[in-house]
Protein backbone atom coordinates (compact mmCIF):
# COMPACT_ATOMS: atom_id res chain seq x y z
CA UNK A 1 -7.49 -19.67 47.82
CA UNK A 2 -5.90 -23.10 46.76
CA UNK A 3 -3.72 -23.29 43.46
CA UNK A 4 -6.53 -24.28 40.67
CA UNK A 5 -5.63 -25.65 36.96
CA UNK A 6 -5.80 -23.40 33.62
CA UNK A 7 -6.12 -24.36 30.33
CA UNK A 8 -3.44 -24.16 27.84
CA UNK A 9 -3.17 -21.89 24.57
CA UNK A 10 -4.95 -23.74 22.16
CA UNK A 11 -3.33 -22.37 18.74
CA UNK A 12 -6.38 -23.26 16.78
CA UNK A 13 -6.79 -19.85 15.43
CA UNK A 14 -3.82 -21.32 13.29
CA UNK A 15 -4.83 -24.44 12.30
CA UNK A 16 -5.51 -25.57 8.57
CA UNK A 17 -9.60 -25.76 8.49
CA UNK A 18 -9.76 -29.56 8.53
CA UNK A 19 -7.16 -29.58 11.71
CA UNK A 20 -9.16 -26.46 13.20
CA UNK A 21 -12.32 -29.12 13.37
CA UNK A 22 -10.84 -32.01 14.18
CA UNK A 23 -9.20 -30.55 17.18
CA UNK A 24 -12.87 -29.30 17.74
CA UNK A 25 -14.40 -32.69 17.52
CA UNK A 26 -12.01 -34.13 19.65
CA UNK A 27 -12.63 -31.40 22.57
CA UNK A 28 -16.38 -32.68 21.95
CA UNK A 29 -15.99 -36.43 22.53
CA UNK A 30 -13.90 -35.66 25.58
CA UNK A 31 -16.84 -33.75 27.11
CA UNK A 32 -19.91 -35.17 25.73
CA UNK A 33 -19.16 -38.82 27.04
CA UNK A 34 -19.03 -37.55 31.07
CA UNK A 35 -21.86 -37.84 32.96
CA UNK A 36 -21.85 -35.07 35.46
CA UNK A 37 -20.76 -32.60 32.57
CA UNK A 38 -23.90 -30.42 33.61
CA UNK A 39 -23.86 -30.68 37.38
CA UNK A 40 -20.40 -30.26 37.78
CA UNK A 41 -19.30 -28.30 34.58
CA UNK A 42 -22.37 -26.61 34.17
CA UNK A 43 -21.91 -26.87 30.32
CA UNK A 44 -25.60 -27.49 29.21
CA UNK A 45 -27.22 -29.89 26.77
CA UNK A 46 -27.69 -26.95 24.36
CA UNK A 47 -24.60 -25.72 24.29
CA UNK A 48 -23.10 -28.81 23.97
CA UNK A 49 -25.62 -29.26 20.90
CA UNK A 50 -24.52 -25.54 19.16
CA UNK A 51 -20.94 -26.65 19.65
CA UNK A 52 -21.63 -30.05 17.70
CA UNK A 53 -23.82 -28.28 14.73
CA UNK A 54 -20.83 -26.03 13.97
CA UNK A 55 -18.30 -28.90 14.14
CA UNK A 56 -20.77 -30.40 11.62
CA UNK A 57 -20.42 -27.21 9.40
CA UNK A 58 -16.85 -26.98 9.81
CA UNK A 59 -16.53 -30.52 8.65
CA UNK A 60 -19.08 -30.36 5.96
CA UNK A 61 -17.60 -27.29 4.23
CA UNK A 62 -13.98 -29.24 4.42
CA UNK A 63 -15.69 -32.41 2.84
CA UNK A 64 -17.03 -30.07 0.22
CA UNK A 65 -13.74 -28.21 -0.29
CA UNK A 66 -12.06 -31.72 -1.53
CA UNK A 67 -15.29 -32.74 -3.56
CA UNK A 68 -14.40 -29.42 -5.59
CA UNK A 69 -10.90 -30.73 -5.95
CA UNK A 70 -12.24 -34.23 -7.46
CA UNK A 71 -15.44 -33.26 -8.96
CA UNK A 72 -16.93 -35.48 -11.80
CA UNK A 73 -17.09 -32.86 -14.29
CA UNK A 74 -13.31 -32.88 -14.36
CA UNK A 75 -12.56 -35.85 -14.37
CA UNK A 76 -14.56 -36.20 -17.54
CA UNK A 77 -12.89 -33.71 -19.38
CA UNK A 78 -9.33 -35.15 -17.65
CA UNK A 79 -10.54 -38.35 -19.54
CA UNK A 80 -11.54 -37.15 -22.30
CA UNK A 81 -8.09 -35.09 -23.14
CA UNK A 82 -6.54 -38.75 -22.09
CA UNK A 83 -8.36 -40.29 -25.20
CA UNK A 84 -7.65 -37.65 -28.24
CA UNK A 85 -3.85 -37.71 -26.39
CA UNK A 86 -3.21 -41.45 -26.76
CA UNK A 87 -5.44 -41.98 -30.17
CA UNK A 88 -3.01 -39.07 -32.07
CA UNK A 89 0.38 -40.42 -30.53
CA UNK A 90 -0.92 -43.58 -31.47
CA UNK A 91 -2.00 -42.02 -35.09
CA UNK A 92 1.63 -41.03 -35.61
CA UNK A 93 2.85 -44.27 -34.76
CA UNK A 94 0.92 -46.66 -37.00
CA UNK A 95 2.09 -44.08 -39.44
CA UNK A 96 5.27 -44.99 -39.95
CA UNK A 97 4.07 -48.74 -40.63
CA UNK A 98 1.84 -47.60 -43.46
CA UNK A 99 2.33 -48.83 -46.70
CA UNK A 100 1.58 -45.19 -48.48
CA UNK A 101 4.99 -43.60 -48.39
CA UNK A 102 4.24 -40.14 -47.92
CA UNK A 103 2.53 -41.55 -44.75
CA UNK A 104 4.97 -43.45 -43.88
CA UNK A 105 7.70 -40.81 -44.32
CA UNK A 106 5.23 -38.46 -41.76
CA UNK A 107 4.96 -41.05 -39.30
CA UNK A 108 8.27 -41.87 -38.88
CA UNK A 109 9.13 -38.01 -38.85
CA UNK A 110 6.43 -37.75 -35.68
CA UNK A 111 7.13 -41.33 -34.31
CA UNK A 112 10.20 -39.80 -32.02
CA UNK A 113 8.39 -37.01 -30.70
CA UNK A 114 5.19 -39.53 -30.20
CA UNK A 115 7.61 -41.65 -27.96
CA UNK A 116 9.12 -38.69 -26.04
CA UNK A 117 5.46 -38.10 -24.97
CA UNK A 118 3.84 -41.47 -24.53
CA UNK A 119 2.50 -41.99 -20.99
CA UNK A 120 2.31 -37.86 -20.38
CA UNK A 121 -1.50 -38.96 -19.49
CA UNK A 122 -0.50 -40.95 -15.96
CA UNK A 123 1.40 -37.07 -14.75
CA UNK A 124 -0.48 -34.93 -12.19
CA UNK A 125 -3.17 -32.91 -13.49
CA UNK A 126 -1.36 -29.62 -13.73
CA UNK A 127 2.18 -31.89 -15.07
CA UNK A 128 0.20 -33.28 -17.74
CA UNK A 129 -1.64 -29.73 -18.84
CA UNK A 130 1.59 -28.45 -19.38
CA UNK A 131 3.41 -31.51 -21.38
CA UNK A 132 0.09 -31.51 -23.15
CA UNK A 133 1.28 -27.89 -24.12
CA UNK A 134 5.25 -28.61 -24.69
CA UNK A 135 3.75 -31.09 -27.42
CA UNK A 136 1.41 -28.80 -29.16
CA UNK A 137 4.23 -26.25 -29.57
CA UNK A 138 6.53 -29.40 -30.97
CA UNK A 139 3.72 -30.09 -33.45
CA UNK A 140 3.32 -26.46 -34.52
CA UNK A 141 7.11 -26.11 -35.42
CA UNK A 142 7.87 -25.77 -39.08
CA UNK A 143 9.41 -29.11 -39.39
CA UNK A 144 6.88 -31.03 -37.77
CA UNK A 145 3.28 -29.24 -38.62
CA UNK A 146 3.63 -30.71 -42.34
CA UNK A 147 3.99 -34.20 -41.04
CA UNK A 148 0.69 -33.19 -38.97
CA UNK A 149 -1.04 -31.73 -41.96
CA UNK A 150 0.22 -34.87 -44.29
CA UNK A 151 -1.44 -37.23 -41.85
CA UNK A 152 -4.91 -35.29 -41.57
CA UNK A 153 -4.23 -34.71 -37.63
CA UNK A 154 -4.42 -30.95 -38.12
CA UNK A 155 -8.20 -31.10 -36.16
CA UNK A 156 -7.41 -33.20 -33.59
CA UNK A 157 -4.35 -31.34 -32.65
CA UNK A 158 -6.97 -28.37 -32.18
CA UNK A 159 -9.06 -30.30 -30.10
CA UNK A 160 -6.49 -31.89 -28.15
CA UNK A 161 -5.62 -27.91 -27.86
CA UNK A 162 -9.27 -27.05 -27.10
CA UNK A 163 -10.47 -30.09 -24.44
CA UNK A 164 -6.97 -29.06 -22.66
CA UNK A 165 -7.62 -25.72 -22.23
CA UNK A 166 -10.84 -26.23 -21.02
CA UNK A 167 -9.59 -28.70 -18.13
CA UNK A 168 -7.11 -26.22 -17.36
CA UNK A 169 -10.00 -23.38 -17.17
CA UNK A 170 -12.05 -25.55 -15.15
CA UNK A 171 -9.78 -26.45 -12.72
CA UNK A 172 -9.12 -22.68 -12.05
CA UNK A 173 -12.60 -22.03 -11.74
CA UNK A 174 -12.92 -24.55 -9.29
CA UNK A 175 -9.94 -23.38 -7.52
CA UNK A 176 -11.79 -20.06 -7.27
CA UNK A 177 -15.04 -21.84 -5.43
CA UNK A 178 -12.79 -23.70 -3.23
CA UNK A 179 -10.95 -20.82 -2.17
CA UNK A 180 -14.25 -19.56 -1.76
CA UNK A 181 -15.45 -22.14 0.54
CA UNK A 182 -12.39 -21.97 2.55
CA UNK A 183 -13.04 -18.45 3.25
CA UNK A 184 -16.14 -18.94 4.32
CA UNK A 185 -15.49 -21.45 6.80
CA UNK A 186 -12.67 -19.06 8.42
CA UNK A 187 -14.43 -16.06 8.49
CA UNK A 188 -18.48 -17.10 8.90
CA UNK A 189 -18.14 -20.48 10.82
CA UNK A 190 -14.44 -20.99 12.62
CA UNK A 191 -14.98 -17.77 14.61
CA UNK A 192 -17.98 -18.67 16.14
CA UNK A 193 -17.08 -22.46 17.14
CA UNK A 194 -13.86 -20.73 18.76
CA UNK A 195 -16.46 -18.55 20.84
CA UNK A 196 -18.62 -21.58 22.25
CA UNK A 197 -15.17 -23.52 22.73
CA UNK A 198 -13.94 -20.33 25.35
CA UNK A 199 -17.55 -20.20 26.86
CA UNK A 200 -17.16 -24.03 27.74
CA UNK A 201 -13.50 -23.66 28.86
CA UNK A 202 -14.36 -20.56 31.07
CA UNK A 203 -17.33 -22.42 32.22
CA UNK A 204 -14.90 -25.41 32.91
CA UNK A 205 -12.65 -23.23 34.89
CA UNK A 206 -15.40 -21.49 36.69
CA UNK A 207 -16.68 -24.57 37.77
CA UNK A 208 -12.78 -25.42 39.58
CA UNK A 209 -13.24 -22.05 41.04
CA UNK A 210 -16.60 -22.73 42.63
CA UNK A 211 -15.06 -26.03 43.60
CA UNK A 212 -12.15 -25.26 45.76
CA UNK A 213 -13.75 -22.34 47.16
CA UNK A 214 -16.60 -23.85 48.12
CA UNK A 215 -15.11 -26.92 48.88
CA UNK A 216 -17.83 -28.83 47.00
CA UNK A 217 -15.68 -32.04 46.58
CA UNK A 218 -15.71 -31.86 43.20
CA UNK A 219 -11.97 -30.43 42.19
CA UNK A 220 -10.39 -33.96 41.47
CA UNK A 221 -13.29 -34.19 38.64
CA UNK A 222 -13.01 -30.82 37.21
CA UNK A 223 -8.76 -30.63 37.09
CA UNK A 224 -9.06 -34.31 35.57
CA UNK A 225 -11.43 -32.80 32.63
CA UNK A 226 -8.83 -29.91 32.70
CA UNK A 227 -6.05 -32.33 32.71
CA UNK A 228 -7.84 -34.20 29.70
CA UNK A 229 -8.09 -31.60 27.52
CA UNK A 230 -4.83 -30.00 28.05
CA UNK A 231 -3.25 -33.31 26.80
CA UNK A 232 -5.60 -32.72 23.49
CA UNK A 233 -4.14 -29.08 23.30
CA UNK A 234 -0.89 -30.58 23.62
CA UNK A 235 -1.12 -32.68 21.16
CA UNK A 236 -2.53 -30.82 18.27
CA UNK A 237 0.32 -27.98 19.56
CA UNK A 238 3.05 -30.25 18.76
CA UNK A 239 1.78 -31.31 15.64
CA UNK A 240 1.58 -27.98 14.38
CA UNK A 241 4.88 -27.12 15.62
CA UNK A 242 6.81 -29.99 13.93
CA UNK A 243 4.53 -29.17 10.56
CA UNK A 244 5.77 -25.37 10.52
CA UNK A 245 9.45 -27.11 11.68
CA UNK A 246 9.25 -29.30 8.27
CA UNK A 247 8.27 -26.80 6.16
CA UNK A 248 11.00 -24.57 6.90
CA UNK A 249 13.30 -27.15 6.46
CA UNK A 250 11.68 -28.39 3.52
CA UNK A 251 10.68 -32.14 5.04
CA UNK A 252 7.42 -33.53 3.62
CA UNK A 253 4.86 -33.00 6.31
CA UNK A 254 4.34 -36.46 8.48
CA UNK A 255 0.17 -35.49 9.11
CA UNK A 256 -1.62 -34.22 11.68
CA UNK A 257 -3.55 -35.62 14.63
């Protein structure tokens, strides 16, 4: 029998769950566009269709995955911890120009700190949680909570406390869901699109067999399909390979495919 074509080790089992269906979709386009795909492949219409619904899963649950990440509801409580931040640094800081001495004297006592933590509200979520923290603690020390107490701030240093917390609770709790979803897609859906990607690869291959022994003519098309999607597997190989190089040597990741 002549030499036939194989397909290369895909690695997807590896791939991060938005890689795993892009490389997925890609395999897709390559075959759904060919005309002869079920006379000469014999990959059917309906198994072309199963593969595409579980892309569409894949994809759906990845989509979701970053709406938990950037959901509304904490945004609003991002925003609101933003507000009673900048209105008590502000607080301290008209403080010091007021003409009642004893508020004055408080205001410029806070004023320093105030200025150490102005702009803590443009950090990263988790950045800002924690100065929002460091400047609790500063506020609760003994030569700073009188200042606090003198300027009748005491309650909205406990809700700045409070509306802090809960941002940091509810971005845990969507952590949890994500890591949830992710699961979900890896163990429920990603098997399953990896099983109708093999049963159109070994149908792929089958149909080179068929081909050269039966000398059907139709080899060139099947090894350039073969051919095709290699250079896909290639591809999405190297990427991965040069992501796991840069995070070994500590390089910020370039992107994938």
């Amino acid at each position: 029998m002549k030499e036939v074509k194989v397909f290369k080790g895909t690695l997807c089992s590896l791939y991060t769950n938005a890689v795993h269906a892009a490389f997925m979709q890609r395999i897709y386009d390559e075959l759904i566009s060919l005309l002869d795909r079920k006379e000469k492949l014999h990959i059917s219409d309906a198994l072309m269709e199963e593969f595409n619904e579980l892309i569409g899963k894949e994809t759906d649950l990845t989509k979701e995955a970053r709406r938990l990440l950037n959901t509304a509801t904490r945004g609003n409580t991002d925003q609101e911890r933003d507000d009673i931040l900048v209105y008590l640094l502000q607080e301290f800081k008209n403080a010091a120009r007021s003409p009642i001495a004893a508020k004055r004297a408080a205001g410029e006592a806070l004023t320093p700190l105030a200025e150490a933590y102005t702009g803590i509200q443009g950090e990263a979520n988790d950045a800002e949680t924690l100065s929002i923290r460091g400047l609790i603690l500063d506020l609760q020390k003994s030569e700073n909570a009188s200042h606090v107490t003198a300027l009748g701030l005491d309650e909205v240093v406990t809700k700045l406390e409070e509306v802090n917390n809960r941002y940091d609770r509810e971005r845990k709790e969507l952590s949890s869901r994500t890591l949830a979803n992710k699961k979900e897609n890896s163990l429920a859906i990603r098997p399953k699109t990896d099983a109708v990607l093999k049963r159109i690869l070994d149908l792929i291959y089958a149909s080179e067999v068929l081909a050269v022994e039966e000398e059907t003519g139709d080899q060139v098309f099947v090894e350039s399909v073969i051919d095709s999607i290699n250079v896909i597997i290639d591809e999405y190989r190297a990427s991965y390979n040069k992501s796991q190089a840069q995070k070994k040597s500590g390089k910020p990741e370039s992107g994938n495919p």
